[in-house]
Protein backbone atom coordinates (compact mmCIF):
# COMPACT_ATOMS: atom_id res chain seq x y z
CA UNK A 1 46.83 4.37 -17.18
CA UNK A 2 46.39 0.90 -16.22
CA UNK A 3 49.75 -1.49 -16.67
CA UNK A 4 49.83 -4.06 -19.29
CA UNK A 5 49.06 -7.04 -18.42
CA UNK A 6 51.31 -10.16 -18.60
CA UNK A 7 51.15 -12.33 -21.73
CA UNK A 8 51.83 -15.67 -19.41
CA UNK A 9 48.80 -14.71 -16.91
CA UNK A 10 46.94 -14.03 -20.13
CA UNK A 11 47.48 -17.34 -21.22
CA UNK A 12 47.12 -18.83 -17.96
CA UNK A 13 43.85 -17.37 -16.29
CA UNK A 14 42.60 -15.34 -19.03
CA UNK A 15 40.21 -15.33 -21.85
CA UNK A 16 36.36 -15.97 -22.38
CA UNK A 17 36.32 -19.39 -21.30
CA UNK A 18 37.69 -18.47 -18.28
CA UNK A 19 35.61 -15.87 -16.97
CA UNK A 20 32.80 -17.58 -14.90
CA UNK A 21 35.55 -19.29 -12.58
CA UNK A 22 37.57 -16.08 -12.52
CA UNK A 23 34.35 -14.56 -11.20
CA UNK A 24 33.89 -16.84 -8.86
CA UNK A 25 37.38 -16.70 -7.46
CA UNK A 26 36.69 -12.50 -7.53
CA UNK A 27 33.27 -13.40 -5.50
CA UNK A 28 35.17 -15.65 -2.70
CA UNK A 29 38.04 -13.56 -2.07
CA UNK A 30 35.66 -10.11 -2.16
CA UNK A 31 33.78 -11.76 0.57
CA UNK A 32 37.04 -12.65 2.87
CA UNK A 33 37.82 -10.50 5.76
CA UNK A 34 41.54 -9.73 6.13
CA UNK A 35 41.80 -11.41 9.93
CA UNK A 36 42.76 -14.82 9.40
CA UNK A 37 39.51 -16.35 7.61
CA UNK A 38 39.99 -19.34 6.29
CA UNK A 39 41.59 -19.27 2.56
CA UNK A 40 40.02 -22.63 1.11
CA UNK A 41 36.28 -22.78 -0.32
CA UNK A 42 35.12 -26.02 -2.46
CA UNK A 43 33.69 -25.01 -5.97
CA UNK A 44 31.27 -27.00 -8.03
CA UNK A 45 29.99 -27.81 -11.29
CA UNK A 46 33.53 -27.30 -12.93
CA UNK A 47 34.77 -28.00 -16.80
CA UNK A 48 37.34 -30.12 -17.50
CA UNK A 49 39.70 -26.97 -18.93
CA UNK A 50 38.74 -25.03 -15.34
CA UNK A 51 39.40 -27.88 -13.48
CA UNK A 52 43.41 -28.20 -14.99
CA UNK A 53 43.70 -24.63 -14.89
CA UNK A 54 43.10 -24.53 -10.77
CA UNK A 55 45.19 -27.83 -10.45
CA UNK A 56 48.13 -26.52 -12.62
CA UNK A 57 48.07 -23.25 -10.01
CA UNK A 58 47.91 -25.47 -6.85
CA UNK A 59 50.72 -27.75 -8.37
CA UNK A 60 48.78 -30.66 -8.24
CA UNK A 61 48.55 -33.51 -11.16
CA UNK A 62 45.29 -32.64 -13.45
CA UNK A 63 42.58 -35.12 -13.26
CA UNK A 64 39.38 -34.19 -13.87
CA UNK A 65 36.28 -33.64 -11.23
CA UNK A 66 33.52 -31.39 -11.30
CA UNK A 67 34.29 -30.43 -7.66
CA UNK A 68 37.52 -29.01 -6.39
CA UNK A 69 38.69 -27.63 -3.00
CA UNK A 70 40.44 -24.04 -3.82
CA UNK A 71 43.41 -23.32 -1.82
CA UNK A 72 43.89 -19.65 -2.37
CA UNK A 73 47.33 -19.38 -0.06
CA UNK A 74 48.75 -22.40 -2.49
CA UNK A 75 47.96 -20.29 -5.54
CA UNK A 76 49.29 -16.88 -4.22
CA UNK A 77 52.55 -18.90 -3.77
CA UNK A 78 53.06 -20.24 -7.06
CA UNK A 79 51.58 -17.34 -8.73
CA UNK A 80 54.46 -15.36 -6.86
CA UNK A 81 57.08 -17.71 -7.89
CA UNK A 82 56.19 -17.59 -11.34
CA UNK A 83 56.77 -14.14 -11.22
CA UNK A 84 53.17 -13.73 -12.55
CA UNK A 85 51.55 -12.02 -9.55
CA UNK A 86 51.74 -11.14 -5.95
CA UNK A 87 48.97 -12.79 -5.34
CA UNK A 88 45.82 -14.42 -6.79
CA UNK A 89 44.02 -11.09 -5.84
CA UNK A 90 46.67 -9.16 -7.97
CA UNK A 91 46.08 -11.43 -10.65
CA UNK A 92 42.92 -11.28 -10.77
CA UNK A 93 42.30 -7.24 -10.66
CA UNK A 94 44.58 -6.73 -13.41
CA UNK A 95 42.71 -8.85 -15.78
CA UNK A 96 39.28 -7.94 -14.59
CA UNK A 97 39.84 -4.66 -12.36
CA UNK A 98 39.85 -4.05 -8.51
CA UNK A 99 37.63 -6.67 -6.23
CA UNK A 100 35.73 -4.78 -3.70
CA UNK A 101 35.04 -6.23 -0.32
CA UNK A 102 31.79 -7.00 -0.33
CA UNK A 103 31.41 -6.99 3.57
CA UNK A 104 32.24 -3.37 3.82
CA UNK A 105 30.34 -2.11 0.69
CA UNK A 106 27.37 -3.68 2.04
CA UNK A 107 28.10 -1.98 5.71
CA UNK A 108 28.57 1.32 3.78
CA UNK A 109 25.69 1.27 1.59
CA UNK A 110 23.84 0.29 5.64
CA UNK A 111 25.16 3.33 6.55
CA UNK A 112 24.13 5.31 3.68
CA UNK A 113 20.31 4.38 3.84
CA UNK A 114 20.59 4.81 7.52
CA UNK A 115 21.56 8.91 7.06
CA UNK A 116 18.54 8.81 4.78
CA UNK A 117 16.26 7.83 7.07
CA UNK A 118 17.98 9.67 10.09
CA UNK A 119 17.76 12.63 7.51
CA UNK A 120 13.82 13.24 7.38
CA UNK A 121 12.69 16.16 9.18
CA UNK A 122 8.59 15.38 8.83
CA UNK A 123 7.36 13.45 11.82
CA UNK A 124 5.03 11.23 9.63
CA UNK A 125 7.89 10.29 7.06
CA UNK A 126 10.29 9.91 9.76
CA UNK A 127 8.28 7.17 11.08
CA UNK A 128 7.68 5.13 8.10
CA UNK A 129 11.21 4.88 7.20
CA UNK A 130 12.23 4.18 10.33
CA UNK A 131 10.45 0.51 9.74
CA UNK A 132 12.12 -2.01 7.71
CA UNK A 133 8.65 -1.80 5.24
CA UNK A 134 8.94 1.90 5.48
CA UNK A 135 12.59 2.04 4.41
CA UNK A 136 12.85 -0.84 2.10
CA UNK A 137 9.83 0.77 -0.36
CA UNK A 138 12.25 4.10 -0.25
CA UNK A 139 14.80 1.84 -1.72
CA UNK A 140 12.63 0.55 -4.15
CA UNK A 141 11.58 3.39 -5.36
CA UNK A 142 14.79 4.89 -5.43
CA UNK A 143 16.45 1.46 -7.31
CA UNK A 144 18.54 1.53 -4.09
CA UNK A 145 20.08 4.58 -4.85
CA UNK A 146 20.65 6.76 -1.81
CA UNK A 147 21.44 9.56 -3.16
CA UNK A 148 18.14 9.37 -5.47
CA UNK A 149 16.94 8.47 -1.70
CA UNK A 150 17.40 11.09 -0.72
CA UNK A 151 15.97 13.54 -3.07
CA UNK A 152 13.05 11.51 -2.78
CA UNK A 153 13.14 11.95 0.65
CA UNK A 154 12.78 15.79 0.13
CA UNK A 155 10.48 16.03 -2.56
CA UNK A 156 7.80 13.59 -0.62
CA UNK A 157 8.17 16.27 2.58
CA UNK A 158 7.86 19.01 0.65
CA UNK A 159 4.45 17.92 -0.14
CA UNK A 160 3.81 16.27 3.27
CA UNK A 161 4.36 20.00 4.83
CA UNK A 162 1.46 20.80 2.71
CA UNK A 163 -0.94 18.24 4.19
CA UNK A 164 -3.68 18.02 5.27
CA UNK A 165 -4.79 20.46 2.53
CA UNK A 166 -8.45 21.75 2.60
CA UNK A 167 -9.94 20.82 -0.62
CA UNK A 168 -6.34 21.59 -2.85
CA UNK A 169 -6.23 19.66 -6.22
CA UNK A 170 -3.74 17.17 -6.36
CA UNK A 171 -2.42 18.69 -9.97
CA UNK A 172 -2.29 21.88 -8.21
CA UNK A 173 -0.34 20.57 -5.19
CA UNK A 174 1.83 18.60 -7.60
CA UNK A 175 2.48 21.88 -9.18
CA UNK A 176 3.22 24.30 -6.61
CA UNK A 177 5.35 22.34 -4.70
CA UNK A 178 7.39 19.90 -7.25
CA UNK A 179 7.08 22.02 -10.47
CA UNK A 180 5.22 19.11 -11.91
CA UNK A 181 1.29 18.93 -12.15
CA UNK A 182 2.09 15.25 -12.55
CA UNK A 183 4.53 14.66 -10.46
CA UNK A 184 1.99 13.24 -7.86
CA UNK A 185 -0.20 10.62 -10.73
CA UNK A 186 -0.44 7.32 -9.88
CA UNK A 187 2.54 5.17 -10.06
CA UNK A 188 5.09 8.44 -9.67
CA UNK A 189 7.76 7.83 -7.20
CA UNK A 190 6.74 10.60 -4.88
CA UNK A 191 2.92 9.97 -5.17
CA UNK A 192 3.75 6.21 -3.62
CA UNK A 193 6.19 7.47 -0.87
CA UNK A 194 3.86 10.23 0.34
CA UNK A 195 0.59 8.29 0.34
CA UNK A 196 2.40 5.49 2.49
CA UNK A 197 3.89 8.13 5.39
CA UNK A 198 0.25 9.41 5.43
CA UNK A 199 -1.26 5.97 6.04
CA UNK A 200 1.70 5.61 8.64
CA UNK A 201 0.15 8.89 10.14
CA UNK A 202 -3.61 7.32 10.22
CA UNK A 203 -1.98 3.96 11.68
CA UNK A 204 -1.01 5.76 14.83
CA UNK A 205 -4.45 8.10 14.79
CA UNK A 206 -6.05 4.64 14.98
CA UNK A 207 -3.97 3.28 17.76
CA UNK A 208 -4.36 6.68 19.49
CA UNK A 209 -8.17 6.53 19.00
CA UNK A 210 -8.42 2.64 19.96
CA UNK A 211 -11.01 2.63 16.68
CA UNK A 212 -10.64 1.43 13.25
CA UNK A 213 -11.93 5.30 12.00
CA UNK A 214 -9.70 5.12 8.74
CA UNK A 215 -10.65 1.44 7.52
CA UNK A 216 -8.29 1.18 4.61
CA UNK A 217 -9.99 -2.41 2.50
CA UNK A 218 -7.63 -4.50 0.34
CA UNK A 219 -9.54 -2.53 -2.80
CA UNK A 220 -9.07 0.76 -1.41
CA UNK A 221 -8.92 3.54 -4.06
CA UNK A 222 -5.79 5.87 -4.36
CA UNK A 223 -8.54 8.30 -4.69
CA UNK A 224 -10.08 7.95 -1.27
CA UNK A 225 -6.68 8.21 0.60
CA UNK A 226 -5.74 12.01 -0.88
CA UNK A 227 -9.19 12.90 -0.03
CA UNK A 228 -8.62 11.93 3.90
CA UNK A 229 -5.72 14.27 3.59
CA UNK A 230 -7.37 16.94 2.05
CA UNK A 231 -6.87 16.49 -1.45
CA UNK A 232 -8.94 15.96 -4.35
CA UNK A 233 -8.69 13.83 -7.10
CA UNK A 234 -11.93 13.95 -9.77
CA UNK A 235 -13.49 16.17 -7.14
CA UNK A 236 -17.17 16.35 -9.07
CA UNK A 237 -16.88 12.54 -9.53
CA UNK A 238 -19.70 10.15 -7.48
CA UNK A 239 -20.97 12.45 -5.32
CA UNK A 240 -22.77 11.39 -1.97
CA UNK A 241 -26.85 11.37 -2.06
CA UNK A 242 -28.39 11.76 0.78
CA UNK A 243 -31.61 13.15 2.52
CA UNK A 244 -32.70 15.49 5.00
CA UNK A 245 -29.05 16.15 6.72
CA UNK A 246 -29.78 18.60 8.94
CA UNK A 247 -27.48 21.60 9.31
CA UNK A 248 -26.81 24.18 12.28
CA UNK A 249 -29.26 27.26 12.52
CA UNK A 250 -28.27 29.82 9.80
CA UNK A 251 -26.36 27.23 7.49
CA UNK A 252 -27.33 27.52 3.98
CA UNK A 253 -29.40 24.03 2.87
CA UNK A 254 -27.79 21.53 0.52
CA UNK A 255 -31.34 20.67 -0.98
CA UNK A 256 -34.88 21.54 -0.19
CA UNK A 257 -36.45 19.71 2.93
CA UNK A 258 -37.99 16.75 1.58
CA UNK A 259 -35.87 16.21 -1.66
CA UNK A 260 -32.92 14.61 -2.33
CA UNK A 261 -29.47 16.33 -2.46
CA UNK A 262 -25.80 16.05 -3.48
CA UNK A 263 -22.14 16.54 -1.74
CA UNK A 264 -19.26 16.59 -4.07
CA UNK A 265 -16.11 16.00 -2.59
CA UNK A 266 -15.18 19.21 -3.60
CA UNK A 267 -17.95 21.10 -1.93
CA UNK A 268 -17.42 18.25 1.38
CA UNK A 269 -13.57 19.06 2.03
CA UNK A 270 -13.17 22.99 0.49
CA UNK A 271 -16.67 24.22 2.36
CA UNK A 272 -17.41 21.56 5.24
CA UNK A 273 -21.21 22.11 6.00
CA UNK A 274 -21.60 22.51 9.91
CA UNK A 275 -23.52 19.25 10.47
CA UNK A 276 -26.56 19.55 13.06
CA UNK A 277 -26.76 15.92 13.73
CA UNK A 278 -25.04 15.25 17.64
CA UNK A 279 -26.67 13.04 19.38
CA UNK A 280 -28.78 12.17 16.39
CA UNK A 281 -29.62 8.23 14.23
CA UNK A 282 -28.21 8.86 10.79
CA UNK A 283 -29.88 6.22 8.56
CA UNK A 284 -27.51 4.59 5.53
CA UNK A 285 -28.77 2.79 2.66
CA UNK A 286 -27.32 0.88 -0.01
CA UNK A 287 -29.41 1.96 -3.35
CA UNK A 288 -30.29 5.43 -4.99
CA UNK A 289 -33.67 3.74 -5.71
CA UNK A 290 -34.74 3.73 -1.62
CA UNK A 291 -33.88 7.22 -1.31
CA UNK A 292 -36.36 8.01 -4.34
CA UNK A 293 -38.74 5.98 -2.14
CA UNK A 294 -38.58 7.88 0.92
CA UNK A 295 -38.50 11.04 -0.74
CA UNK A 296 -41.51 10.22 -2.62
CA UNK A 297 -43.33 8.55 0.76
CA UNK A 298 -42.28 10.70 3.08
CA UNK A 299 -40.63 13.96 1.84
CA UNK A 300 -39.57 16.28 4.81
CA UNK A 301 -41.02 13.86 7.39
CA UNK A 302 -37.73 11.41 6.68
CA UNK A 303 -35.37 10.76 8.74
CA UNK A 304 -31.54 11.91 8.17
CA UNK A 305 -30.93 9.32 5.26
CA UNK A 306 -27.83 8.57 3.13
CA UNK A 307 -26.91 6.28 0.41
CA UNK A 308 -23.53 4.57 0.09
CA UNK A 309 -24.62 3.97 -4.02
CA UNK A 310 -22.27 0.65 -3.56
CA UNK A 311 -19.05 0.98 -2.06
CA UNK A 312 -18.74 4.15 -0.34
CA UNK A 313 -16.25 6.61 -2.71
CA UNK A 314 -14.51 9.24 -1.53
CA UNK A 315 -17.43 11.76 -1.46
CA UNK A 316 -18.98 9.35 0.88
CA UNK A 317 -16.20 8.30 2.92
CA UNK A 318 -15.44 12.34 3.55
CA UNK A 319 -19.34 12.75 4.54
CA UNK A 320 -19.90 9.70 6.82
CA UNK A 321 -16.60 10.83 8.90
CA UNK A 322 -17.77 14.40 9.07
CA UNK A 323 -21.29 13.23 10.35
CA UNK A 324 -19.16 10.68 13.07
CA UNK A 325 -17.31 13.80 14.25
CA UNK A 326 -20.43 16.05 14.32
CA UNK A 327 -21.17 14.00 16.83
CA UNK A 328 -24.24 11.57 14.27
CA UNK A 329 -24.54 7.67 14.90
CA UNK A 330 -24.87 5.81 11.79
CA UNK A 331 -27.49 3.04 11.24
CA UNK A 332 -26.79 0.45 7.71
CA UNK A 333 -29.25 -1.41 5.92
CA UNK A 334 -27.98 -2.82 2.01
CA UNK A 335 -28.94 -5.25 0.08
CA UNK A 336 -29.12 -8.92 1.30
CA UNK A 337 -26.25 -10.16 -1.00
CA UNK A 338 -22.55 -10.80 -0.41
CA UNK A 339 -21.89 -7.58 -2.01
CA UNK A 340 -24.11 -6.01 0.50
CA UNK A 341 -22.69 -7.78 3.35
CA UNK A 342 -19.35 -6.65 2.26
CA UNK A 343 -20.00 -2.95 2.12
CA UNK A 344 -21.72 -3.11 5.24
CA UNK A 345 -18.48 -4.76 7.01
CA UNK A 346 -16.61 -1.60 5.68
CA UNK A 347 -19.16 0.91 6.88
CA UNK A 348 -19.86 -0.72 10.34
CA UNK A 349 -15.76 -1.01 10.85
CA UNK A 350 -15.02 2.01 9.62
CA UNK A 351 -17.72 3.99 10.84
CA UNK A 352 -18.96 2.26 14.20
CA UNK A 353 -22.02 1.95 12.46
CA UNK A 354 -24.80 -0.23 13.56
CA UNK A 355 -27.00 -2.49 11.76
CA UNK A 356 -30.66 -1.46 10.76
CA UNK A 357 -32.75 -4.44 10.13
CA UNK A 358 -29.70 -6.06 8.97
CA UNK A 359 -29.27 -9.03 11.41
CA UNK A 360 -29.95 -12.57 10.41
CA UNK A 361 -33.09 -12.47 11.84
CA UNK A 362 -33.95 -9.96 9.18
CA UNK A 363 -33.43 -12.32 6.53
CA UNK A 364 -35.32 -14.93 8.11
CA UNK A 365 -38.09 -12.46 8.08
CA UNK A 366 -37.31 -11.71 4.72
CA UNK A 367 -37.00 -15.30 3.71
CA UNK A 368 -40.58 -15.96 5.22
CA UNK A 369 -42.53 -12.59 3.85
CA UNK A 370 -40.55 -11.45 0.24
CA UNK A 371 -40.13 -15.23 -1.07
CA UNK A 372 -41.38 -14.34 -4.38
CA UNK A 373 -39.22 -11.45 -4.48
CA UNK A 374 -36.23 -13.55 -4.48
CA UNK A 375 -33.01 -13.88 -6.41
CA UNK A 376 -30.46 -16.08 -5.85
CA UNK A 377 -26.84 -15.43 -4.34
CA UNK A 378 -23.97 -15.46 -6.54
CA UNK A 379 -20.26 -15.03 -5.70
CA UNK A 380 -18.33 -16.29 -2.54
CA UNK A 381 -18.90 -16.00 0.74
CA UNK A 382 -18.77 -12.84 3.31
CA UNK A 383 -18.80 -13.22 7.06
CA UNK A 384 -20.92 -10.58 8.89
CA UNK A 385 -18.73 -8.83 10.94
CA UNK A 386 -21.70 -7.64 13.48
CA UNK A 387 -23.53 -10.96 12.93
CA UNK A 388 -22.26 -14.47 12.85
CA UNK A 389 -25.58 -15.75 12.32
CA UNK A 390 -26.17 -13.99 9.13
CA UNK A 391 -23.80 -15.65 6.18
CA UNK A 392 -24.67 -19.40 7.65
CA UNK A 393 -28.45 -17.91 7.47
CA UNK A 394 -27.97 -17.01 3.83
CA UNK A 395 -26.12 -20.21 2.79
CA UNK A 396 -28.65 -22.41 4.09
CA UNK A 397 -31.37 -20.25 1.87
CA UNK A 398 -29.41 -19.23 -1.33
CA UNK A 399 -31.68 -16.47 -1.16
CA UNK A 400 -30.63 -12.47 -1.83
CA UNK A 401 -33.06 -9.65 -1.17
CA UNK A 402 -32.36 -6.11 -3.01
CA UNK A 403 -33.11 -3.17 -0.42
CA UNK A 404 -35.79 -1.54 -2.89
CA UNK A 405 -38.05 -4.79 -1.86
CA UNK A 406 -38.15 -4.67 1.63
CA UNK A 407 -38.59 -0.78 1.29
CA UNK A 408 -42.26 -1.14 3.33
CA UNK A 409 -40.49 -1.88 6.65
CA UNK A 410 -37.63 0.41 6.00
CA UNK A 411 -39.87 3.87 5.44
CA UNK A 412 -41.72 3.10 8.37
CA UNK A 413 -38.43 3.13 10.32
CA UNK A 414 -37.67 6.61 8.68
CA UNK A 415 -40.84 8.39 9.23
CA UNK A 416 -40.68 10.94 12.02
């Protein structure tokens, strides 16, 4: 039980009105170091009663400023002869409680993080905390909290020793390994930590591979990054449309040669077709509508085709990088439009895909034969990344083409 304290040093430094300079005096002499640092500190923006009270401790006459320079060692004195206190310090704590020293909590709590970091046993989670970034989001999430740290720590590698997964639900990894199907939604603490150790992971694939083959875009889906690790998230949602893939001898067809198919991401990640395409042009369009035409034109005679159906999802994503590692070279054509170009940045980038008629020549050409076919561009403007002829091209024209009308030129491309 705390000792009362002193009626005098009550009346003296006490009270309501006196707390915001007591807590600044707490602040100053919490930040001193005990080896000689200077004992003086100026302090601003004062009231007339807080500036008598600090002159009446220093012993000097009261007249008023806003500014005063503190002499700590003068008011230890005469608090000490008054018989009120040791020390200002003393004073202080037993009207308020104990000052800590700010120096050292702040090297402790260091220290603290720094065992949580030094603490992860997964290679990929390792890594990210051991970056400023990587360490200051554990904090974050943890309300810089090690010790919540550090059960964060352990519930993110408990489901990072479960990656990649082959087609696993993320409710059902949520489940099995936290207890909670939800433990791994969007916005949870452990979702956030464990999706940015895996894109630590694909950072260093990257650098390994001297390729951009994980192309993660500003409006990247949550979605799309469990899928690259194996887990699915509205598994039967958007799946990927495509054409006349063909598979290895004895693999069960997707579709009938000649009509149009779908990949789910579930089907895509928990059965991965073996992919006969090595060696082989892989044709990518934008619309559903041109892969109706070429079925229609050309049926089995088509050429591998695929359609992105706007941004590529995660059904799309998962089959473009299983065709790249089959061994398949991707060809783009969208629609002449900023959205187009943008799409086809992401695909070329993330894919090493090239462009099929898709180069500001193109437009020219489509400028000079589809005029009446025209629309005109809307939105801002999107550099080409393959062609730096192609956005001043479709400035100077204002003119966007939709894939569907320049289909003639397209089929004949496809037809084998």
């Amino acid at each position: 039980m705390s000792a009362p304290v002193d009626a005098r040093l009550e009346r003296l430094l006490g009270g309501i009105e006196l707390a915001a300079l007591r807590e600044r005096l707490r602040r100053f002499l919490g930040s001193r170091n005990a080896d000689g640092q200077a004992a003086t500190f100026r302090v601003v923006g004062l009231s007339p009663h807080e500036c008598n009270v600090l002159a009446s401790l220093m012993g000097k006459k009261p007249r008023f400023s806003n500014s005063m320079l503190v002499d700590i060692d003068l008011i230890d004195a005469a608090l000490h002869r008054a018989g009120l206190a040791a020390s200002l310090r003393d004073a202080l704590e037993h009207l308020d409680g104990p000052i800590v020293h700010a120096p050292a909590v702040r090297a402790e709590t260091r220290a603290r993080w720094a065992d949580v970091a030094a603490g992860a046993r997964h290679g990929d989670l390792a890594g990210l905390l051991h970056t400023p970034p990587g360490l200051g989001l554990l904090k974050r999430l943890a309300r810089q909290d090690p010790a919540a740290g550090v059960r964060l720590r352990e519930r993110a590698e408990a489901v990072l020793m479960r990656l990649p997964a082959s087609g696993l639900s993320r409710a059902q990894l949520a489940a099995t390994t936290l207890g909670d199907a939800h433990a791994l939604d969007v916005g949870e603490a452990t979702a956030s930590l464990v999706l940015a150790a895996w894109r630590k992971r694909e950072e260093r694939s990257m650098r390994a591979h001297a390729e951009d083959a994980f192309d993660t875009p500003n409006n990247e889906r949550i979605r799309d990054v469990w899928a690259r690790a194996g887990v699915l998230i509205n598994e039967l949602a958007r799946p990927a449309l495509f054409l006349n893939l063909p598979m290895a001898d004895g693999a069960h067809p997707l579709s009938p040669a000649g009509e149009p198919g779908y990949a789910s991401l579930r089907m895509l990640l928990r059965s991965p077709p073996r992919w006969a395409v090595r060696g082989r042009e892989v044709y990518v369009c934008e619309n559903p509508n041109f892969v109706a035409i070429a079925a229609d034109r050309l049926g089995r005679h088509c050429a591998p085709l695929i359609c992105t159906d706007g941004m590529p999802a995660a059904a799309q994503r998962a089959l473009f990088g299983q065709l790249v590692q089959a061994g398949g070279r991707l060809l783009y054509h969208g629609d002449f439009d900023w959205a187009g170009v943008q799409i086809a940045n992401h695909v070329m980038r993330a894919y090493d895909a090239r462009p099929w008629r898709f180069s500001s020549a193109d437009y020219e050409t489509a400028v000079e034969e589809h005029a009446r076919s025209e629309h005109r561009l809307e939105g801002p403007v999107v550099e080409a990344l393959w062609d730096a002829a192609l956005a001043p091209a479709m400035q100077e024209h204002g003119l966007a083409f939709a894939e569907e009308g320049l289909s003639d030129e397209l089929v004949r491309d496809l037809e084998r």
